[in-house]
Protein backbone atom coordinates (compact mmCIF):
# COMPACT_ATOMS: atom_id res chain seq x y z
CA UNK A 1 -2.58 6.14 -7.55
CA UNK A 2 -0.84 3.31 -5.62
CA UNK A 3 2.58 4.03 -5.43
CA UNK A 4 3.67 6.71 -3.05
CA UNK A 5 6.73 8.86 -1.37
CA UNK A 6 6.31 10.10 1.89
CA UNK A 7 9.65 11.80 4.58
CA UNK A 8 9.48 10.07 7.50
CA UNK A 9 11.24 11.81 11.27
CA UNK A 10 13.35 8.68 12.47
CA UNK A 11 14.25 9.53 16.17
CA UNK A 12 17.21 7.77 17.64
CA UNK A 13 16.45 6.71 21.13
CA UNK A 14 18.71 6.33 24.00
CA UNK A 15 18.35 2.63 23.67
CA UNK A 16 19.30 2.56 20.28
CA UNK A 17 15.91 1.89 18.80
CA UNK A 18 14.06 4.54 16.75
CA UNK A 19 10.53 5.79 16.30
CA UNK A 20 9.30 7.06 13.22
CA UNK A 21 6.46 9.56 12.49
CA UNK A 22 5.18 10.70 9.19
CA UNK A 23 4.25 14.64 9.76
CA UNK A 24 1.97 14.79 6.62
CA UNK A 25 -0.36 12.02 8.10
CA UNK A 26 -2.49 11.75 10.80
CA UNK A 27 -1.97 8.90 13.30
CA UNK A 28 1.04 7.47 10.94
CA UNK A 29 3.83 6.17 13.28
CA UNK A 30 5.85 3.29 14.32
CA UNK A 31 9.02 2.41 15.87
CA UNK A 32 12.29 0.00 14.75
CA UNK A 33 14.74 -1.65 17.04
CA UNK A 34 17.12 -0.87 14.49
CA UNK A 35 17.75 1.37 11.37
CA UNK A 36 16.97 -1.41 9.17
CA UNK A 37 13.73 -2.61 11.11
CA UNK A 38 12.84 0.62 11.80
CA UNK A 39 12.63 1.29 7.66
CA UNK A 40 11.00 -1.79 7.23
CA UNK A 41 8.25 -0.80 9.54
CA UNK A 42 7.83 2.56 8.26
CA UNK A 43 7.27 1.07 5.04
CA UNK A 44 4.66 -1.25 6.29
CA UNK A 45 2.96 1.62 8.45
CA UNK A 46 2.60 4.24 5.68
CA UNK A 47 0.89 1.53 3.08
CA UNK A 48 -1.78 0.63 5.72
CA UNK A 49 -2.33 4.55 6.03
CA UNK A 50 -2.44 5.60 2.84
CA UNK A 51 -4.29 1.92 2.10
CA UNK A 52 -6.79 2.96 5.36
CA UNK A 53 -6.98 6.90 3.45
CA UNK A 54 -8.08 5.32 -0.15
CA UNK A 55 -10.70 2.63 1.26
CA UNK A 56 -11.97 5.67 3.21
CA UNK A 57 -11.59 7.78 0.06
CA UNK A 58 -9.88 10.10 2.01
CA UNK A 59 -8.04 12.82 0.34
CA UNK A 60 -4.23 12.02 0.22
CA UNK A 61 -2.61 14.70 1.16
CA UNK A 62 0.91 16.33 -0.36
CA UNK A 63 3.93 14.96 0.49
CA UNK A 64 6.10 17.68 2.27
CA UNK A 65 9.66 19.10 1.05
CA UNK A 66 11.63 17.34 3.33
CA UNK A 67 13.84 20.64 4.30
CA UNK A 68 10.58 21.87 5.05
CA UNK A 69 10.99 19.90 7.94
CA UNK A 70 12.52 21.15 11.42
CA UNK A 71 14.55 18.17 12.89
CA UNK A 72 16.49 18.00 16.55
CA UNK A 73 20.18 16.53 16.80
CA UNK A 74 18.91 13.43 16.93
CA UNK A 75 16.55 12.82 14.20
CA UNK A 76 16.88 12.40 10.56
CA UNK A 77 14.43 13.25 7.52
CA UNK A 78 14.26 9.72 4.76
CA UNK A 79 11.85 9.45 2.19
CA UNK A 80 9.69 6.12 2.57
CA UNK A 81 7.91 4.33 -0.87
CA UNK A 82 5.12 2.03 -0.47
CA UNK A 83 2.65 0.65 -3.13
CA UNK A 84 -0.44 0.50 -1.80
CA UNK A 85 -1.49 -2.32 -4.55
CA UNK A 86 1.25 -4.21 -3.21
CA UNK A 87 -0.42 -4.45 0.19
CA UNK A 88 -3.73 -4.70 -0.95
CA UNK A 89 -2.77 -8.03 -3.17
CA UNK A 90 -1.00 -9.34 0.47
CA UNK A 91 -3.50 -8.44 3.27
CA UNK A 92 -6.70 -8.30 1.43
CA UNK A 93 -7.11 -11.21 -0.97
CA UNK A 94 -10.21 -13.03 0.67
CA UNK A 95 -12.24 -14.31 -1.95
CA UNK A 96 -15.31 -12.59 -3.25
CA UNK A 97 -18.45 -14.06 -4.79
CA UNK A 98 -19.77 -12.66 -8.17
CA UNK A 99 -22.54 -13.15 -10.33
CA UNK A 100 -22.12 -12.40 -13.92
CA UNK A 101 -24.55 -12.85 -17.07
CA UNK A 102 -22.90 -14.18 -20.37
CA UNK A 103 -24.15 -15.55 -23.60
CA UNK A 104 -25.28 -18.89 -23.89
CA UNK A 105 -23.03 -19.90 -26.96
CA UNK A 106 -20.09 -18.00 -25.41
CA UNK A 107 -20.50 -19.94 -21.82
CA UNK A 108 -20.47 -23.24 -23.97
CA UNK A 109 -17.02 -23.09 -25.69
CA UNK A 110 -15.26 -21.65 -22.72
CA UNK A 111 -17.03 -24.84 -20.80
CA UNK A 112 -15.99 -27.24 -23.78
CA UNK A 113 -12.65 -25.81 -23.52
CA UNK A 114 -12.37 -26.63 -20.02
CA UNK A 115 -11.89 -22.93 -18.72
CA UNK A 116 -11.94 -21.77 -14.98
CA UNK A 117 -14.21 -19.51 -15.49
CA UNK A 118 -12.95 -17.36 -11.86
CA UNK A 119 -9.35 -17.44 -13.26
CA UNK A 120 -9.78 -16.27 -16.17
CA UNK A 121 -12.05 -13.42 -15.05
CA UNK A 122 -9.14 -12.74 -12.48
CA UNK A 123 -6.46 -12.76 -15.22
CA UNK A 124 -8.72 -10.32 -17.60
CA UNK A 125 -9.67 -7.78 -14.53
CA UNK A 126 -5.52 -7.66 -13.52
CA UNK A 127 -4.57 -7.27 -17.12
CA UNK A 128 -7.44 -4.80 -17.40
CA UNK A 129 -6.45 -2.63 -13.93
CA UNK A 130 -2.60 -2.95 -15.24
CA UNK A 131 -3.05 -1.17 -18.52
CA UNK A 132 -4.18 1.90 -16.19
């Protein structure tokens, strides 16, 4: 699974900024200098959990009911999405080497054809990983 929901505490601070914690997961937190920044980040900071959690293979815990959460005057339950595909296909798109065995007649027509052989591979592995 790579898209997830997740409430996030937003804390108003007396400076107007807010910090943000997500109660269902360990060490997830950040901070905004505004509403909108402060969403932004929160979105950025629960995909590079949850991303951390499945590299680890790491169970993912439940999301909780947000009224299941106890908030002060000045803090505010909001759901956060991220897609953890999303940020996999920005911050982790190094290129990898593979080896990979064919047959002889099939590696000559896609070489008389004038075929990438990588981006094609690519295109067939995305197609392939979309269809699940």
């Amino acid at each position: 699974m790579s898209k997830y929901a997740y409430p996030a505490v937003f804390t108003l601070e007396e400076d107007g900024t807010y910090s943000i914690i997500f109660p269902d997961l360990e060490g997830c937190y950040t901070c905004g200098d505004s509403l909108e920044d402060g969403i932004e980040m929160a979105e950025d900071a629960l995909a590079l959990t949850l991303y951390g959690y499945e590299k680890e293979g790491r169970e993912i815990p439940k999301a909780s009911v947000p009224t299941a959460i106890t908030v002060s005057e000045n803090e505010f339950v909001n759901f956060i999405a991220c897609d953890t595909m999303a940020y996999r296909k920005m911050y982790n798109n190094k290129a990898v080497k593979k080896t990979l065995t064919i047959p002889e007649w099939l590696n000559e027509a896609a070489t008389s054809m004038g075929l990438n052989f990588s981006q094609v591979l690519q295109e067939a592995l995305i197609s392939k990983i979309q269809m699940h």
